[in-house]
PDB file of N, CA and C in Angstrom:
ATOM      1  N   UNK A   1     -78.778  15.563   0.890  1.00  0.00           N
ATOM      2  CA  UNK A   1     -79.914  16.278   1.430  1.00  0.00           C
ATOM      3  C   UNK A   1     -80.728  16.851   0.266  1.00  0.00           C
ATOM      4  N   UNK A   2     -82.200  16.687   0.496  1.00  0.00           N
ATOM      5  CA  UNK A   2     -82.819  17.308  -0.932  1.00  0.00           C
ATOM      6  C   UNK A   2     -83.289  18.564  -0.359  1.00  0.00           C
ATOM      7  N   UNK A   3     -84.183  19.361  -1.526  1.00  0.00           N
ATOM      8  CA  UNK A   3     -84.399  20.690  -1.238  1.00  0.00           C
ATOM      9  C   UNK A   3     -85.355  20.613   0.100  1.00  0.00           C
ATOM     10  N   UNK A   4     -85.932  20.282   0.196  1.00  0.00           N
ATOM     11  CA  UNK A   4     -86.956  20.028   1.344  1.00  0.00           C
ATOM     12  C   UNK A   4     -86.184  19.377   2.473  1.00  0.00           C
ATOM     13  N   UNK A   5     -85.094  19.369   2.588  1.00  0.00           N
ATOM     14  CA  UNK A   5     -84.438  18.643   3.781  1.00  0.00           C
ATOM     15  C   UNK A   5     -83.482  19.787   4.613  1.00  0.00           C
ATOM     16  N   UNK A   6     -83.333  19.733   5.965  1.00  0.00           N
ATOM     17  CA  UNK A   6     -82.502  20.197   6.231  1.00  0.00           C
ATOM     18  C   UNK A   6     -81.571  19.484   7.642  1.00  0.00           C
ATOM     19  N   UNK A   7     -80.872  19.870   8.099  1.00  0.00           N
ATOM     20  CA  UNK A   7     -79.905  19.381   9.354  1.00  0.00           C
ATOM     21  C   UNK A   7     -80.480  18.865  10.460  1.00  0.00           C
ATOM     22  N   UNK A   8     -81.422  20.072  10.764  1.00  0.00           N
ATOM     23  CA  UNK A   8     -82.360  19.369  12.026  1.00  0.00           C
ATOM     24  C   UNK A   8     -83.494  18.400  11.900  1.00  0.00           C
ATOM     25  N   UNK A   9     -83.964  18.591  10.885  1.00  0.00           N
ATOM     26  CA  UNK A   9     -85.597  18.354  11.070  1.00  0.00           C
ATOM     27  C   UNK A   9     -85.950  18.150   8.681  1.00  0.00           C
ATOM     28  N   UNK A  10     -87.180  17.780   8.679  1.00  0.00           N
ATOM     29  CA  UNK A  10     -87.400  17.848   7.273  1.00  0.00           C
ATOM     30  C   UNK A  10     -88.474  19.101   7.259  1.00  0.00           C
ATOM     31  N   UNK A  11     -88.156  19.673   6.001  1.00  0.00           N
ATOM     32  CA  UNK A  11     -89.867  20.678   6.033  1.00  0.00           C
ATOM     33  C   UNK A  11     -90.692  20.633   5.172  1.00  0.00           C
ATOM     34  N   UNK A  12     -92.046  20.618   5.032  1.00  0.00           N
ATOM     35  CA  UNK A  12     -92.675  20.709   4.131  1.00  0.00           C
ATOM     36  C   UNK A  12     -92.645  21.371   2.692  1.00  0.00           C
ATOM     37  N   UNK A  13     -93.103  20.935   1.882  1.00  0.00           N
ATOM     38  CA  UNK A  13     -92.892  21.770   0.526  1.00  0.00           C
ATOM     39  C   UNK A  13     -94.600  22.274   1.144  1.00  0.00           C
ATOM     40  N   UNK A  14     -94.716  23.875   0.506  1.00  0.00           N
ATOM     41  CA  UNK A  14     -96.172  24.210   0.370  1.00  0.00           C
ATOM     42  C   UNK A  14     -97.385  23.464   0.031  1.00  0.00           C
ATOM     43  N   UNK A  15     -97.608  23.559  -0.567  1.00  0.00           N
ATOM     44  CA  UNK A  15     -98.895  22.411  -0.887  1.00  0.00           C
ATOM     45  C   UNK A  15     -98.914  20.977  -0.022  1.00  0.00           C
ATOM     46  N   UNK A  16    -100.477  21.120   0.564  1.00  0.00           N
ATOM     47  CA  UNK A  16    -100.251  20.078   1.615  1.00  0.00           C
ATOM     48  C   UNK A  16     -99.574  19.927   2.909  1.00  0.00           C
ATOM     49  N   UNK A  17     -99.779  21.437   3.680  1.00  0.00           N
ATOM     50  CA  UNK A  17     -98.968  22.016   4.607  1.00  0.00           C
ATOM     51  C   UNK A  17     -99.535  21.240   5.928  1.00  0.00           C
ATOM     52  N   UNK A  18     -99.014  20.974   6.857  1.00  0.00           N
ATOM     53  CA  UNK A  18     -99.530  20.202   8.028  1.00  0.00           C
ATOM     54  C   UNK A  18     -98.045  20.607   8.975  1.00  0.00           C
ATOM     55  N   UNK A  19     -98.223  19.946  10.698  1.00  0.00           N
ATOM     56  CA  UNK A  19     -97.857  20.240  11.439  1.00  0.00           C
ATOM     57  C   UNK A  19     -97.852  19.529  12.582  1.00  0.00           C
ATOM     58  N   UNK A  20     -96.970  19.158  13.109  1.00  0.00           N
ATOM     59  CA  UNK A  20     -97.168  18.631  14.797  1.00  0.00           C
ATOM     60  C   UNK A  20     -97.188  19.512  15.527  1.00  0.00           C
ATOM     61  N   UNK A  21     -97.167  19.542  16.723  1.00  0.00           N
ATOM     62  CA  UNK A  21     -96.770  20.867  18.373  1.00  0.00           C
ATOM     63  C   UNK A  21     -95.214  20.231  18.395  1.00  0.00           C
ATOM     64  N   UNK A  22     -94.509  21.034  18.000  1.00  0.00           N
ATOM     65  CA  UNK A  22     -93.607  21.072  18.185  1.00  0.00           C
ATOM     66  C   UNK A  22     -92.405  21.333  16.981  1.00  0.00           C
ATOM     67  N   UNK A  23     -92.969  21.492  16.032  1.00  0.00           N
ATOM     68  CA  UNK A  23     -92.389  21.516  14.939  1.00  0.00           C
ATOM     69  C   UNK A  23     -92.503  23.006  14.700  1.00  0.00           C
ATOM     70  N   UNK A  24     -91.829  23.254  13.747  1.00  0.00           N
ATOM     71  CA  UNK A  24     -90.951  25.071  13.752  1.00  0.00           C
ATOM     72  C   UNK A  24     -91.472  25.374  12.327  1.00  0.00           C
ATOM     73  N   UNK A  25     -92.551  26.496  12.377  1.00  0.00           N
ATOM     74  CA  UNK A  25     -92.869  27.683  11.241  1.00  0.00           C
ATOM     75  C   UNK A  25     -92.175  28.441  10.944  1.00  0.00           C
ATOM     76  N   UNK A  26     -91.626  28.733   9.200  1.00  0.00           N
ATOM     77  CA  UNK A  26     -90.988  29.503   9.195  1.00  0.00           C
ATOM     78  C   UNK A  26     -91.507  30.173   7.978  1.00  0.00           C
ATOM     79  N   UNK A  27     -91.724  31.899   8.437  1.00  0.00           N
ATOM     80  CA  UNK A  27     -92.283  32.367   7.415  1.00  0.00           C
ATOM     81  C   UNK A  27     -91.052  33.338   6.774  1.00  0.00           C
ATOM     82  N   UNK A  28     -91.578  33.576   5.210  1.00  0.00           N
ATOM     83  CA  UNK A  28     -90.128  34.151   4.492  1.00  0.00           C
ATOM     84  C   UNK A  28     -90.204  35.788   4.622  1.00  0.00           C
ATOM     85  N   UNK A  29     -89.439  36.552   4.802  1.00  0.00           N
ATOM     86  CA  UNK A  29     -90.144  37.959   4.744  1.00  0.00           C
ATOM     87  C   UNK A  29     -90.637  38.820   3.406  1.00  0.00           C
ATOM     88  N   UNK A  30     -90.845  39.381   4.070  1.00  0.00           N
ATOM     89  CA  UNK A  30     -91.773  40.563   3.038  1.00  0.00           C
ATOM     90  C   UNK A  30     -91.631  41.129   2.119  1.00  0.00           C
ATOM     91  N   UNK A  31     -89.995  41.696   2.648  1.00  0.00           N
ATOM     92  CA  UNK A  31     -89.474  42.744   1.954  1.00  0.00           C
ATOM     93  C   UNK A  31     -88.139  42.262   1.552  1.00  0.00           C
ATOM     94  N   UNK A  32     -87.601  42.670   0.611  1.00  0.00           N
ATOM     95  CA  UNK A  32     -85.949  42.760   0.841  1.00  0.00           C
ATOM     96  C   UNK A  32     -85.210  43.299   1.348  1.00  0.00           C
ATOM     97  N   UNK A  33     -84.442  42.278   2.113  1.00  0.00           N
ATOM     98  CA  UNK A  33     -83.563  42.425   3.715  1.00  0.00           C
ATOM     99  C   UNK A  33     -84.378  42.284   4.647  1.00  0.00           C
ATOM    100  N   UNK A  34     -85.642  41.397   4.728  1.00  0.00           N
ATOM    101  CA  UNK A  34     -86.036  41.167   5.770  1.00  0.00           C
ATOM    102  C   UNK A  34     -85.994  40.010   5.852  1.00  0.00           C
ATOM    103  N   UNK A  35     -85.399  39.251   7.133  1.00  0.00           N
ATOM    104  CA  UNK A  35     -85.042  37.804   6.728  1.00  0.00           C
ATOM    105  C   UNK A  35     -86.682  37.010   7.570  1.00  0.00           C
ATOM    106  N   UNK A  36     -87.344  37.891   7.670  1.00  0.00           N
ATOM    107  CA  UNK A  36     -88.698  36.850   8.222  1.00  0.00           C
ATOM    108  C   UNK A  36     -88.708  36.772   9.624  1.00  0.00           C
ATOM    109  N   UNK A  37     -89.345  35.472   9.952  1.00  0.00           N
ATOM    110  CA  UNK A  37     -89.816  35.255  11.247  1.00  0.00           C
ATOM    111  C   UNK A  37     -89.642  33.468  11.291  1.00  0.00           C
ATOM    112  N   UNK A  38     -89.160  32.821  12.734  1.00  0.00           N
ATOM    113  CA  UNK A  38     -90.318  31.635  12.573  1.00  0.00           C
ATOM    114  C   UNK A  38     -90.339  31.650  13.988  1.00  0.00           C
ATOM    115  N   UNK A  39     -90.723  30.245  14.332  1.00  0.00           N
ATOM    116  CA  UNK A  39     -91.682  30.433  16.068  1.00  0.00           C
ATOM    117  C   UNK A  39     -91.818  28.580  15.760  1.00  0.00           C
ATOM    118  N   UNK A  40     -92.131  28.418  17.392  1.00  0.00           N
ATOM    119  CA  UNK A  40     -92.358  27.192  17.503  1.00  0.00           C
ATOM    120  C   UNK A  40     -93.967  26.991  17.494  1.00  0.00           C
ATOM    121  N   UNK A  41     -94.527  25.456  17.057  1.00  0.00           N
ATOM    122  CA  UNK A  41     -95.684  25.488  16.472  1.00  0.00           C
ATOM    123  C   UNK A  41     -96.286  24.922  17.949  1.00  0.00           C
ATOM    124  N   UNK A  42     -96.766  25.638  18.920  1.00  0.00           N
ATOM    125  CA  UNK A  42     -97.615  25.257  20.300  1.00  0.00           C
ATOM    126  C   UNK A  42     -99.346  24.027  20.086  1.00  0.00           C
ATOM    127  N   UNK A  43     -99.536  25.040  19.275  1.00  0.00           N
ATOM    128  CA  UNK A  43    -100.760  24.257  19.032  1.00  0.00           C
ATOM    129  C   UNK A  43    -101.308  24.228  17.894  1.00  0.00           C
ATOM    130  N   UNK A  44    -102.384  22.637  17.630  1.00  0.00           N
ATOM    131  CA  UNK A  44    -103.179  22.881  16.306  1.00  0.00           C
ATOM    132  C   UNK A  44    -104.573  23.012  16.498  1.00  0.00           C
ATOM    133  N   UNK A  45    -105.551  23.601  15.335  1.00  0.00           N
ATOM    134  CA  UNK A  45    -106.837  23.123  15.615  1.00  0.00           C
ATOM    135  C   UNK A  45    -107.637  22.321  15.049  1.00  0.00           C
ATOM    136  N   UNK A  46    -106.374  21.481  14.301  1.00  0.00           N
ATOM    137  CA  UNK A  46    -107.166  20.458  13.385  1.00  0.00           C
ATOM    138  C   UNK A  46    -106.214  19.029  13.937  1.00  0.00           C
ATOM    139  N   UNK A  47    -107.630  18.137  14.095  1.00  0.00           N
ATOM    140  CA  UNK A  47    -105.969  16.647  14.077  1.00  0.00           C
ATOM    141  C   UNK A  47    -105.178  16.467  12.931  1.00  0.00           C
ATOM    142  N   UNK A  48    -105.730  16.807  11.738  1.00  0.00           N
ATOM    143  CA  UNK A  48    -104.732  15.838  10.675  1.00  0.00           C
ATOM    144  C   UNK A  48    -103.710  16.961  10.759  1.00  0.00           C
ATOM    145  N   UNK A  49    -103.706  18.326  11.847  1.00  0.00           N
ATOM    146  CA  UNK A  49    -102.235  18.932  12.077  1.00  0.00           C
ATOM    147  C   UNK A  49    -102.531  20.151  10.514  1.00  0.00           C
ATOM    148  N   UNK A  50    -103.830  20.203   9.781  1.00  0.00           N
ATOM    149  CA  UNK A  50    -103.383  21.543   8.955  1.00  0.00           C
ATOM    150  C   UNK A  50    -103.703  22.748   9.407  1.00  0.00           C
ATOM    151  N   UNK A  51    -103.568  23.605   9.320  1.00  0.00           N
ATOM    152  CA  UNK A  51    -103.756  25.445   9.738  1.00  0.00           C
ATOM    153  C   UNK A  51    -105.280  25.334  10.317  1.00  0.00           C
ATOM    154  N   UNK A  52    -105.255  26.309  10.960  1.00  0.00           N
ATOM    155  CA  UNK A  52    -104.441  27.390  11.566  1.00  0.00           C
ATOM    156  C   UNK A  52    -103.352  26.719  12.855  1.00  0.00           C
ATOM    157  N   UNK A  53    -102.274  27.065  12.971  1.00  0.00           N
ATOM    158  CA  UNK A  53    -101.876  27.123  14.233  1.00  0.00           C
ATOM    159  C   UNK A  53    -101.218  27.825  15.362  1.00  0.00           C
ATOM    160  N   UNK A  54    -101.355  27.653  16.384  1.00  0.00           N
ATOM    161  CA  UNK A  54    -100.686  28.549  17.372  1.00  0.00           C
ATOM    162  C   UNK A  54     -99.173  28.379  17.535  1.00  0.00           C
ATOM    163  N   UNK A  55     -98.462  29.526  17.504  1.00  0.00           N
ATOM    164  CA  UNK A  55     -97.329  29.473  16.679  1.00  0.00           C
ATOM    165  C   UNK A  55     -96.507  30.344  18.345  1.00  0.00           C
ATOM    166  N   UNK A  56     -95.558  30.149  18.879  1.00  0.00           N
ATOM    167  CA  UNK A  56     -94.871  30.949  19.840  1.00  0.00           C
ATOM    168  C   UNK A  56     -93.362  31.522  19.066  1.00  0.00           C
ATOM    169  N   UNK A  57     -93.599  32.537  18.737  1.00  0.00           N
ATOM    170  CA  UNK A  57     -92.761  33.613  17.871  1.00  0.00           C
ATOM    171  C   UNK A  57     -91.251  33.529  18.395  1.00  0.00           C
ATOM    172  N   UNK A  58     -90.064  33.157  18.144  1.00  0.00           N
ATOM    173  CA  UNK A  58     -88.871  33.109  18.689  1.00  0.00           C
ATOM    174  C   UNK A  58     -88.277  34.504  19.341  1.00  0.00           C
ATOM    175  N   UNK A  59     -88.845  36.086  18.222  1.00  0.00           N
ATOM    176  CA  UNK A  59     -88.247  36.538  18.624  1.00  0.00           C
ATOM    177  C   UNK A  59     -88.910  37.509  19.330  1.00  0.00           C
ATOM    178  N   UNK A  60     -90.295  37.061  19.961  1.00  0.00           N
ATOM    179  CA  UNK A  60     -90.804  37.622  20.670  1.00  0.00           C
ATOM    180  C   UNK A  60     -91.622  36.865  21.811  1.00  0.00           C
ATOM    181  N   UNK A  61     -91.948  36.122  21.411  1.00  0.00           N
ATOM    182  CA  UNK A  61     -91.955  34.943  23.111  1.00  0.00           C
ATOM    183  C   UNK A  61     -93.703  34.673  22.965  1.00  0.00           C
ATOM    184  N   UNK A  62     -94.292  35.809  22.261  1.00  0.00           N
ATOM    185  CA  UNK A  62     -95.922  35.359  22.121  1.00  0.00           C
ATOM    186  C   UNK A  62     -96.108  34.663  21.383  1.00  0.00           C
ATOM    187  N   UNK A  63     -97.280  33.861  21.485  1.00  0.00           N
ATOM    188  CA  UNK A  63     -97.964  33.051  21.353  1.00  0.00           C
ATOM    189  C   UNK A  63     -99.265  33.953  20.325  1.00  0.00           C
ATOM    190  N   UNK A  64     -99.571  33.567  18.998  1.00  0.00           N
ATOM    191  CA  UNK A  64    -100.435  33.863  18.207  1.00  0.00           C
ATOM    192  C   UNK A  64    -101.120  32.988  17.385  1.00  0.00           C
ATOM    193  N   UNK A  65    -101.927  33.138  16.865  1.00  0.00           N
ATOM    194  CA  UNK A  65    -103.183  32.509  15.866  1.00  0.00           C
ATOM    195  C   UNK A  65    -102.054  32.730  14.371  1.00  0.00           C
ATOM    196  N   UNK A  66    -102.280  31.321  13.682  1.00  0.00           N
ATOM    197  CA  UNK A  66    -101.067  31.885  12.419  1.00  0.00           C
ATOM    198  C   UNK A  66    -102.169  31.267  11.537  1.00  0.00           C
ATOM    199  N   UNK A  67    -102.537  31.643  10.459  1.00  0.00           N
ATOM    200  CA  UNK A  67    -102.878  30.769   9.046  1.00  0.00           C
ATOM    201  C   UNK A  67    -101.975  31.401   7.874  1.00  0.00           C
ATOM    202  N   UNK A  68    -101.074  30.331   7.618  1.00  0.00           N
ATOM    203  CA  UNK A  68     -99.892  30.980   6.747  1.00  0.00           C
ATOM    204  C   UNK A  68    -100.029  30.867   5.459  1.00  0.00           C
ATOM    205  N   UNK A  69     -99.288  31.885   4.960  1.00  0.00           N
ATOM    206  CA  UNK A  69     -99.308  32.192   3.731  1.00  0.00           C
ATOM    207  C   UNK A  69     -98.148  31.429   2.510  1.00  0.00           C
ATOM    208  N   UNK A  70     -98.343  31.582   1.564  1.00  0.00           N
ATOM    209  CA  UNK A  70     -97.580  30.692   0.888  1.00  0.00           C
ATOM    210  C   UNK A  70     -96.217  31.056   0.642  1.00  0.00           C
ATOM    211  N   UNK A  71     -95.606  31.997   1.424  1.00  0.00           N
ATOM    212  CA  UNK A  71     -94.189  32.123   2.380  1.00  0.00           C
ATOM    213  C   UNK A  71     -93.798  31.474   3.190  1.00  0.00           C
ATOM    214  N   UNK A  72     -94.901  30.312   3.637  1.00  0.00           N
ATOM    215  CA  UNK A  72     -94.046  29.954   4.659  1.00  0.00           C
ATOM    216  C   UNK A  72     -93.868  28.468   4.636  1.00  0.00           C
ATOM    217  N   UNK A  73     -93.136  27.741   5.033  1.00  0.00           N
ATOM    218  CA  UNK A  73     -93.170  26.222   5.472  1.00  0.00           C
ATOM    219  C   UNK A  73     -92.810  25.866   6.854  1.00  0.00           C
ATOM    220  N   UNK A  74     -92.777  24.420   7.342  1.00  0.00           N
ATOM    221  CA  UNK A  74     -92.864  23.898   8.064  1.00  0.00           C
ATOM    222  C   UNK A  74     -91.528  23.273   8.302  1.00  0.00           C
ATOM    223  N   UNK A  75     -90.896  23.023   9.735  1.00  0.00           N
ATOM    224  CA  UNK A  75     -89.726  22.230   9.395  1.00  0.00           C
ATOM    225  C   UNK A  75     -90.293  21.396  10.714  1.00  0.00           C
ATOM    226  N   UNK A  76     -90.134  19.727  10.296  1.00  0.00           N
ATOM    227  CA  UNK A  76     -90.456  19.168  11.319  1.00  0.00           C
ATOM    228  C   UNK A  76     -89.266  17.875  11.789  1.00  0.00           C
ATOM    229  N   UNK A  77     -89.698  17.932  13.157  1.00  0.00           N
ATOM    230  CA  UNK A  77     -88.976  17.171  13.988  1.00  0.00           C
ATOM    231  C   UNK A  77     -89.718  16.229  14.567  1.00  0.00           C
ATOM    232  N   UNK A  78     -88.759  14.394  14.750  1.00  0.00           N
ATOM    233  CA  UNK A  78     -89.259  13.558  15.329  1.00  0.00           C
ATOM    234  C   UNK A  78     -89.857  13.684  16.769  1.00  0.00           C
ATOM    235  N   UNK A  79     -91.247  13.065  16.603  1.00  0.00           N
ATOM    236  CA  UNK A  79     -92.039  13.238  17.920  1.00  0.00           C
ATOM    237  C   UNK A  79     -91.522  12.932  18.900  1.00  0.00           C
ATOM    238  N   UNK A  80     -91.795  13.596  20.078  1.00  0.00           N
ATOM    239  CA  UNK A  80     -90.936  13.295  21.797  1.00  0.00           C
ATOM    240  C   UNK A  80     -91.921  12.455  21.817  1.00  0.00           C
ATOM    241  N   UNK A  81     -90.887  11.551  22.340  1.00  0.00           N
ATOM    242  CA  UNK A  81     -91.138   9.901  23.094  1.00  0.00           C
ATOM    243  C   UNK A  81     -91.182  10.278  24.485  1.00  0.00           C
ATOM    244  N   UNK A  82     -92.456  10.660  25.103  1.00  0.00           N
ATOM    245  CA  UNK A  82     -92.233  10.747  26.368  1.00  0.00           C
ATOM    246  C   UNK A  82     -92.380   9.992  27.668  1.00  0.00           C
ATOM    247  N   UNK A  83     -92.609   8.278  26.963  1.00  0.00           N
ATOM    248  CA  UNK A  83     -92.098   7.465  28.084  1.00  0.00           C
ATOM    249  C   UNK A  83     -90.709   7.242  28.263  1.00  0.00           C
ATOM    250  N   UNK A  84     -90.019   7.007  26.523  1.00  0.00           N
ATOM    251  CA  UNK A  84     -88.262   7.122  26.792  1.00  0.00           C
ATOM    252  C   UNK A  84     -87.752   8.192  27.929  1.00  0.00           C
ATOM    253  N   UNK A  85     -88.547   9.609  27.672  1.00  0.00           N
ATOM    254  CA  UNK A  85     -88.036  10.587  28.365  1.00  0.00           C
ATOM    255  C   UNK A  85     -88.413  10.350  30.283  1.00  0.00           C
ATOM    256  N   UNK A  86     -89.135   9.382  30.609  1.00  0.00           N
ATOM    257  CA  UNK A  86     -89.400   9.582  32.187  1.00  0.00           C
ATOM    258  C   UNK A  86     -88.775   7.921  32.595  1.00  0.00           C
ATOM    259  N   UNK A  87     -88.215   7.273  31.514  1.00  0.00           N
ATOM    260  CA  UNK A  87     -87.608   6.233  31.973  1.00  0.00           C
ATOM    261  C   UNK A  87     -86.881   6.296  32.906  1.00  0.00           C
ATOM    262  N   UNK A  88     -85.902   5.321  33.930  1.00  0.00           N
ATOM    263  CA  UNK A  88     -84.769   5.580  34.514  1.00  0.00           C
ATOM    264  C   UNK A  88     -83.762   4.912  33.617  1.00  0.00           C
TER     265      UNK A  88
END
């Protein structure tokens, strides 16, 4: 696994940040001992998928406007196939 890789999903290195709906923001925290935030990525307002996006916060359930800062990256997951998913 390289640095940019992880178990679930791959994430972006900073530079050149982009996004699907459905892929998971994770921003680093602030302070020390704050382990951050991330949220699932609901929506974009760009097609090629870069910032801003609407981000639904894990540990709070809203839905917000995000343009992130260079704390944060992206971890992304293969797109739902959603004819596989209504197959019989």
């Amino acid at each position: 696994m390289t640095a940019t890789e992880t178990r679930q999903g791959r994430e972006t290195p900073r530079a050149g940040l982009w996004a699907r709906v459905g892929d998971r923001l994770i921003v680093g925290g602030s302070t020390v001992g704050d382990e951050g935030r991330d949220g699932e990525i609901v929506g974009l307002h760009h097609a090629d998928g870069t910032p801003p996006f609407d981000v639904r916060w894990s540990d709070t359930g809203r839905v917000t406007l995000v343009f992130p800062g260079p704390d944060a990256r992206v971890q992304h997951f293969p797109p739902h196939d959603t004819k596989a998913a209504t197959r019989s």
